[in-house]
N, C-alpha and C. Protein backbone atom coordinates (compact mmCIF):
# COMPACT_ATOMS: atom_id res chain seq x y z
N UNK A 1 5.76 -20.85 -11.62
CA UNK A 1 5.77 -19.98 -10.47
C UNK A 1 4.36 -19.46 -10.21
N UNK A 2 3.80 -19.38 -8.90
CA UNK A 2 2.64 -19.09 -8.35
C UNK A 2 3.30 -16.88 -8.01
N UNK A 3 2.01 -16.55 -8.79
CA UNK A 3 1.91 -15.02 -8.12
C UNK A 3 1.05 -14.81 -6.79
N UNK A 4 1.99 -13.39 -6.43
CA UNK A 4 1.14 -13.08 -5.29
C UNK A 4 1.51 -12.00 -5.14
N UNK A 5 1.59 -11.01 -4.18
CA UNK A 5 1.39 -9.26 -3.71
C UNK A 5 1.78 -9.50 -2.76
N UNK A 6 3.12 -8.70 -2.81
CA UNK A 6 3.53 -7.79 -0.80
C UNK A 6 3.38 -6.57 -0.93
N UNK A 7 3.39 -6.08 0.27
CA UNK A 7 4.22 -4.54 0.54
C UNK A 7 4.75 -4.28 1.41
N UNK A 8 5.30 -2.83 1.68
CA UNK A 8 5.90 -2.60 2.52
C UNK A 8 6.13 -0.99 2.51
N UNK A 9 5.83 -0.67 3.74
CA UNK A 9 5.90 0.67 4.26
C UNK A 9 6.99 1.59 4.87
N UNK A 10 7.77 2.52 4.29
CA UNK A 10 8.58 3.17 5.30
C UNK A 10 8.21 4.48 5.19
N UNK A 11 8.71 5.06 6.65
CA UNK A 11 8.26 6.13 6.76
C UNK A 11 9.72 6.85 6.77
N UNK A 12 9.52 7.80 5.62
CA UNK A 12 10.97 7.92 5.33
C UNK A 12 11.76 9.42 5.79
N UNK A 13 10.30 10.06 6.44
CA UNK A 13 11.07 11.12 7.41
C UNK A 13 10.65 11.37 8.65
N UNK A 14 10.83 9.76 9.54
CA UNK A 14 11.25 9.52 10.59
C UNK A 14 12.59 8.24 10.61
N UNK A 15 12.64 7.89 9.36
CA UNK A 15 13.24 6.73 9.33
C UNK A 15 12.95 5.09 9.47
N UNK A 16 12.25 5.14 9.60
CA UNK A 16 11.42 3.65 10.51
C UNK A 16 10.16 2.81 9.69
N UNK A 17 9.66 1.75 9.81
CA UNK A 17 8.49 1.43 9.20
C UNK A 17 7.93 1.94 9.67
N UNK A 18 6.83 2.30 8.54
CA UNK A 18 5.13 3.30 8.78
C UNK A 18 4.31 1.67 9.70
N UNK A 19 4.29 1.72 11.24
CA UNK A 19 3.95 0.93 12.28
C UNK A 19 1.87 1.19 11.95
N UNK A 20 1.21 0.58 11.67
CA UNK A 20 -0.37 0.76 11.83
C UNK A 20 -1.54 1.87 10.40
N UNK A 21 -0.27 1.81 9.24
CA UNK A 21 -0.92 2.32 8.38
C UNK A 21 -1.83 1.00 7.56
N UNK A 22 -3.27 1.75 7.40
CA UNK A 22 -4.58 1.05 6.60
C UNK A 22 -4.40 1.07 5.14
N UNK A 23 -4.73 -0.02 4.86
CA UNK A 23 -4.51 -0.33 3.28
C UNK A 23 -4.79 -1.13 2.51
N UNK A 24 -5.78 -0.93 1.43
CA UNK A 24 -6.62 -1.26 1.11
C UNK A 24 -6.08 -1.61 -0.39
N UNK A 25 -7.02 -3.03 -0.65
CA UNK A 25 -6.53 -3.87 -2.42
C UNK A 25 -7.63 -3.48 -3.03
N UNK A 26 -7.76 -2.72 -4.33
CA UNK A 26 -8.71 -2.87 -4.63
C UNK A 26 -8.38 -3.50 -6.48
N UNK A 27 -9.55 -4.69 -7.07
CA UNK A 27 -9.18 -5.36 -8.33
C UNK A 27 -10.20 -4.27 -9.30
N UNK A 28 -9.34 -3.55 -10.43
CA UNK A 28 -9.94 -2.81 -11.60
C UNK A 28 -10.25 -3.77 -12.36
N UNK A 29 -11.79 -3.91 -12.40
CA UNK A 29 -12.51 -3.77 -14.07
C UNK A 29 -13.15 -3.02 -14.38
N UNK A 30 -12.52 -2.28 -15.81
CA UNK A 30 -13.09 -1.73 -16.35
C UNK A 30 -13.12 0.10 -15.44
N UNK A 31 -14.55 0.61 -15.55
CA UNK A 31 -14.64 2.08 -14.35
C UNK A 31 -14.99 1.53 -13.04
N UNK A 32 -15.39 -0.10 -12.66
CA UNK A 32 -15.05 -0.64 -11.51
C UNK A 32 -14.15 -0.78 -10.37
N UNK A 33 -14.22 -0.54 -8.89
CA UNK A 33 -13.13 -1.04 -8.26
C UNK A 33 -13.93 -2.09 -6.93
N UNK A 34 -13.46 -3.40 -6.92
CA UNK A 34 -13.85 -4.58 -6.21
C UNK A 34 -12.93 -4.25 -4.99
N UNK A 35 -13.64 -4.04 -3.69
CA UNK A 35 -12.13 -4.44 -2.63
C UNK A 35 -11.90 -5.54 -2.08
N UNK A 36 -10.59 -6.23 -1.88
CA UNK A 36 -10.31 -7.23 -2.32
C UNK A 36 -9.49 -7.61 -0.95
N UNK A 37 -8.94 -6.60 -0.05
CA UNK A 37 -8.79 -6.84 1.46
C UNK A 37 -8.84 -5.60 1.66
N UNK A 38 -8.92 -5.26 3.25
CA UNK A 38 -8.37 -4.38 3.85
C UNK A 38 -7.20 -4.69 4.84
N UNK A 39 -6.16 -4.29 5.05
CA UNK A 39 -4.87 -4.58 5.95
C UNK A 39 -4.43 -3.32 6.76
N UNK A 40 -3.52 -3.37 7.80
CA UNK A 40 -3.12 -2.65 8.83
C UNK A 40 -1.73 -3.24 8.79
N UNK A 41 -0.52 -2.14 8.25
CA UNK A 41 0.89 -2.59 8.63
C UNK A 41 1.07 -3.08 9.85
N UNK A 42 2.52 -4.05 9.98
CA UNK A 42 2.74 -4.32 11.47
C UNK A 42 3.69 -3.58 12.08
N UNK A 43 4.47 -3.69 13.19
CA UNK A 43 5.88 -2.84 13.49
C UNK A 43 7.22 -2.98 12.55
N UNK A 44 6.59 -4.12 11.67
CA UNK A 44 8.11 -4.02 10.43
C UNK A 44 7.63 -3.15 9.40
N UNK A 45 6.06 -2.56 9.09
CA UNK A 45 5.74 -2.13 8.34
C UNK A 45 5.16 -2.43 7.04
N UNK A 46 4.91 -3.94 7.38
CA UNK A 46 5.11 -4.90 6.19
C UNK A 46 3.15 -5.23 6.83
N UNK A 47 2.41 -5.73 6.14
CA UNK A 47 1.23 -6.74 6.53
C UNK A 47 1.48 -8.26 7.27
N UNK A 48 0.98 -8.65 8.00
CA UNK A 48 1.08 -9.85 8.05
C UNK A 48 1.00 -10.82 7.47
N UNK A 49 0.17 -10.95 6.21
CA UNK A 49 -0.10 -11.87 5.38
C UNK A 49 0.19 -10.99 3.88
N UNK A 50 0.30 -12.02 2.96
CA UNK A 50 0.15 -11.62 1.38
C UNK A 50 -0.97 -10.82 1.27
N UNK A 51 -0.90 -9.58 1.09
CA UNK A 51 -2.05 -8.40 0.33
C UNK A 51 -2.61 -9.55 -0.47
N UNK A 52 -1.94 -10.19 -1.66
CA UNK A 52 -2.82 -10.77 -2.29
C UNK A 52 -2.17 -12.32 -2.29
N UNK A 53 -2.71 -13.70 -1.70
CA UNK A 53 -2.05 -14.06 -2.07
C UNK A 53 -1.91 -15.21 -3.26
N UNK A 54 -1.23 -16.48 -3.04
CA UNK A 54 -0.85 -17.11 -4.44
C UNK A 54 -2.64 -17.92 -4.79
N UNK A 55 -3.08 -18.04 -3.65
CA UNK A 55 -4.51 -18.60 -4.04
C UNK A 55 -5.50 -17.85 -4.59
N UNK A 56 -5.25 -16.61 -4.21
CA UNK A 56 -6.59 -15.75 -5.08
C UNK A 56 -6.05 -14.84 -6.13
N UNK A 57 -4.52 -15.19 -6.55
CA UNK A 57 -3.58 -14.02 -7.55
C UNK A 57 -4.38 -14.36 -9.05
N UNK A 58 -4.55 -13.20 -9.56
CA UNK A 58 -5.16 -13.48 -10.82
C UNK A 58 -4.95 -12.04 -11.47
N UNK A 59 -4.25 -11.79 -12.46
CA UNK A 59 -3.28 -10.65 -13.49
C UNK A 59 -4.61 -10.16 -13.76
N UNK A 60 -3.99 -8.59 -13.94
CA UNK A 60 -4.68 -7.65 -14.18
C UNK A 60 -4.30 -6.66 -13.52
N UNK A 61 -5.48 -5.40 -13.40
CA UNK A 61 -5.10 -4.45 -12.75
C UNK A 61 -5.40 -4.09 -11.58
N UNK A 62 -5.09 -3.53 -11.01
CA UNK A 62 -4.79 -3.38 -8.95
C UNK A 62 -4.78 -1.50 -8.70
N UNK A 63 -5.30 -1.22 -7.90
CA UNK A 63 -5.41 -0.38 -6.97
C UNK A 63 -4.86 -0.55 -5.34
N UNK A 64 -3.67 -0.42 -4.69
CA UNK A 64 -3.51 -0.23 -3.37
C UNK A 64 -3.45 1.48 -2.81
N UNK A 65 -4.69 1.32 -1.94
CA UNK A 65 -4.94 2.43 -1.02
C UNK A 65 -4.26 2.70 0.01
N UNK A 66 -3.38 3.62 0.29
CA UNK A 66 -2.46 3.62 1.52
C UNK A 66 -3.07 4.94 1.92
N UNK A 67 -3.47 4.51 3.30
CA UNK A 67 -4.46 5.78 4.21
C UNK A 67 -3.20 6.80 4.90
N UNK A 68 -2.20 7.63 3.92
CA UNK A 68 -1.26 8.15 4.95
C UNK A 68 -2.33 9.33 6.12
N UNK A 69 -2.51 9.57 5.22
CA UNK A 69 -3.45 11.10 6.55
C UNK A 69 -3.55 10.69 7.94
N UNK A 70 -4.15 9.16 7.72
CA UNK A 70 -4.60 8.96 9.79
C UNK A 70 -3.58 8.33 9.69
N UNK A 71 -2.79 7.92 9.52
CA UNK A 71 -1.09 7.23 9.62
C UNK A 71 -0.15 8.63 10.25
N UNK A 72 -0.25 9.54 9.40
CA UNK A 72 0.47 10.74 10.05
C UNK A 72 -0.36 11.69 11.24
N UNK A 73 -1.62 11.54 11.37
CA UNK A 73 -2.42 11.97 12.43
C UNK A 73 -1.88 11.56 13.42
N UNK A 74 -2.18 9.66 13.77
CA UNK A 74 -1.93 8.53 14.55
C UNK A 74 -0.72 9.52 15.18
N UNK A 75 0.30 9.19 14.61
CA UNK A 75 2.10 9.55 14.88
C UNK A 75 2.31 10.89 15.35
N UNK A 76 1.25 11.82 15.56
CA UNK A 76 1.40 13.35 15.99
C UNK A 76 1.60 14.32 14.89
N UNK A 77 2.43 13.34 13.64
CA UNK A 77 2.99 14.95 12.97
C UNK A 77 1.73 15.71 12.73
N UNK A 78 2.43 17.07 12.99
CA UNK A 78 1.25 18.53 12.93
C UNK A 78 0.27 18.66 11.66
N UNK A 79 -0.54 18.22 11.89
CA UNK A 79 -1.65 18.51 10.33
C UNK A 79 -1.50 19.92 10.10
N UNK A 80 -2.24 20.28 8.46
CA UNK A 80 -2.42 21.19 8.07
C UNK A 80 -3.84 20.68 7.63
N UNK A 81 -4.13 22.10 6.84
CA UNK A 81 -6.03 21.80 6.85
C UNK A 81 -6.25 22.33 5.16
N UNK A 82 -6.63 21.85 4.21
CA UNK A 82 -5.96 20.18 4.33
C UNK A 82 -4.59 19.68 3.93
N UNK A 83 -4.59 18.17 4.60
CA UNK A 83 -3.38 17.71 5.01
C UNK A 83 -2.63 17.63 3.32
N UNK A 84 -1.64 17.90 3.17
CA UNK A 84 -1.38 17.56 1.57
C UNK A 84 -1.26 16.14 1.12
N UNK A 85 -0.75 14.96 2.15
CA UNK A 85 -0.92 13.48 1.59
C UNK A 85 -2.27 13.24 2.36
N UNK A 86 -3.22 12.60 1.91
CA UNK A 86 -4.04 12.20 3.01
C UNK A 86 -4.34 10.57 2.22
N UNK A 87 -4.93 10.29 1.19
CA UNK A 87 -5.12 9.08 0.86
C UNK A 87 -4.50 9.09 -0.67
N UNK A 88 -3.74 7.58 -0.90
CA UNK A 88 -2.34 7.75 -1.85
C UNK A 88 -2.79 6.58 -2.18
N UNK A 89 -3.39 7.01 -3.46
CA UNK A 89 -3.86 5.82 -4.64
C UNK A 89 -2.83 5.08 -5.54
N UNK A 90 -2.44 3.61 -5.65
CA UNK A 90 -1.64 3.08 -6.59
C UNK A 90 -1.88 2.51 -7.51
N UNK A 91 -2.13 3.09 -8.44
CA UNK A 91 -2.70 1.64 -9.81
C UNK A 91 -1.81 1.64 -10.58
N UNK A 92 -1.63 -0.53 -10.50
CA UNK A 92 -0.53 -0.92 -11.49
C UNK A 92 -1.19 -2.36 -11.89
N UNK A 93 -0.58 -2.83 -12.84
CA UNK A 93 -0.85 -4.15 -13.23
C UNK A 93 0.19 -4.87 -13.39
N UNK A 94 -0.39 -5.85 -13.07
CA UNK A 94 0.06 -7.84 -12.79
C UNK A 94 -0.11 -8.28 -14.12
N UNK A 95 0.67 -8.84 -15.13
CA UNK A 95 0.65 -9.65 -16.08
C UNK A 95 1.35 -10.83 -16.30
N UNK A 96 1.68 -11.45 -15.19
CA UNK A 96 2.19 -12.70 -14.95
C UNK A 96 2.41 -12.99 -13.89
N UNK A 97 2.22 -14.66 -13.63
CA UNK A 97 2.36 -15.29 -12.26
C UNK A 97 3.71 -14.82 -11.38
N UNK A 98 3.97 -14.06 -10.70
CA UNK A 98 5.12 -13.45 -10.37
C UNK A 98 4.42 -13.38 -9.06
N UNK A 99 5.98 -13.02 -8.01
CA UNK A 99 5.75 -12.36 -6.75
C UNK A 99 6.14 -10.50 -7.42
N UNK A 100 4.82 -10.15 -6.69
CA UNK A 100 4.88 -8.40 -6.80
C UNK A 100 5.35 -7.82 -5.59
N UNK A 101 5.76 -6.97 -5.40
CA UNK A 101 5.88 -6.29 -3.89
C UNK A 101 6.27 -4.63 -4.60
N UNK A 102 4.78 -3.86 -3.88
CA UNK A 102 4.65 -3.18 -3.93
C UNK A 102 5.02 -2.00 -3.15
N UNK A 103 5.83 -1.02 -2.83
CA UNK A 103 6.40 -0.85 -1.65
C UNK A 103 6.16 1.09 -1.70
N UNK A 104 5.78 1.22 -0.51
CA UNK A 104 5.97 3.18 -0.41
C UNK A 104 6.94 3.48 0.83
N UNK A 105 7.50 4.08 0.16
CA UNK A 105 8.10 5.32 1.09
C UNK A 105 7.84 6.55 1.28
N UNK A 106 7.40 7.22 2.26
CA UNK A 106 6.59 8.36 2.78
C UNK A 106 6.90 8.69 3.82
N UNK A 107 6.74 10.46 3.65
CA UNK A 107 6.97 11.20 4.50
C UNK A 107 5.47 12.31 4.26
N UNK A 108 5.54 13.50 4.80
CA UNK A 108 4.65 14.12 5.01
C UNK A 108 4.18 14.88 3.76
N UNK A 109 5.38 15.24 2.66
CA UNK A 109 5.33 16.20 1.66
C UNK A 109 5.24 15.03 0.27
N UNK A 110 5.19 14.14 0.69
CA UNK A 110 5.89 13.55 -0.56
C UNK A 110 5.82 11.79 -0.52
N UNK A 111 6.21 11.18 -1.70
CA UNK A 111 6.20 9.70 -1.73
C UNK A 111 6.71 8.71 -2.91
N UNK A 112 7.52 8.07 -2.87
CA UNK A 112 7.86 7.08 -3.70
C UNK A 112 7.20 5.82 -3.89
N UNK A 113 7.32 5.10 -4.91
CA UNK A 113 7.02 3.88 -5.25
C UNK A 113 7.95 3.23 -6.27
N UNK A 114 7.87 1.88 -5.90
CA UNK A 114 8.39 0.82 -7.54
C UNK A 114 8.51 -0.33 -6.82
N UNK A 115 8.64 -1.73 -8.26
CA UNK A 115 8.25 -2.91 -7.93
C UNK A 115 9.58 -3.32 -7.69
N UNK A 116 9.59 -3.32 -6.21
CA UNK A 116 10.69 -4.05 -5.66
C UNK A 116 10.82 -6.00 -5.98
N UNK A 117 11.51 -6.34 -5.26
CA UNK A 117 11.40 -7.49 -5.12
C UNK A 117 11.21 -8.68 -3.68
């Protein structure tokens, strides 16, 4: 089996995919971080392409940057100063050729994660 990286975005207090949130791969070595794409959800909430995919997948450890702050700006909800989610760091690791899919659910106060399928 060939690995590779999805995700997927919901916005879980409006209900709907998070439509135009920025998000960023970044590969850990070491106190290093390499960025490795930058992406923009689509209207499913999902990227268009593999975050990472089976041609450049290589185990180890990962950083995905999910820009909620201008995601919830974008959408109107009312900022506060400062916003309490604004940029929502994920570090996990890949240790085998696998499909990953990395997935958040978010709302304004708060956020989930885990390796879906």
């Amino acid at each position: 089996m060939t690995g590779y990286l999805t995700t997927h975005v919901l916005d879980t207090a409006r209900g709907c995919p998070a439509e135009g949130l920025r998000i960023e791969l970044f590969r850990i070595d070491g106190a290093e971080r390499h960025l490795i794409r930058s992406l923009i959800t689509n209207d499913d909430g999902r990227t268009d392409e593999q975050i990472l995919p089976a041609a450049e997948f290589a185990t180890g450890e990962y950083e995905l940057v999910f820009h909620a702050g201008a995601y919830l700006d974008a959408i109107g909800t009312p900022p506060e100063q400062p916003r309490f989610l604004d940029v929502i760091p994920l570090r996990f690791g890949m240790s085998e050729a696998a499909h990953y899919h990395v997935p958040l659910l978010l709302s304004p106060f708060g956020y989930a994660t885990y390796r879906g399928s």
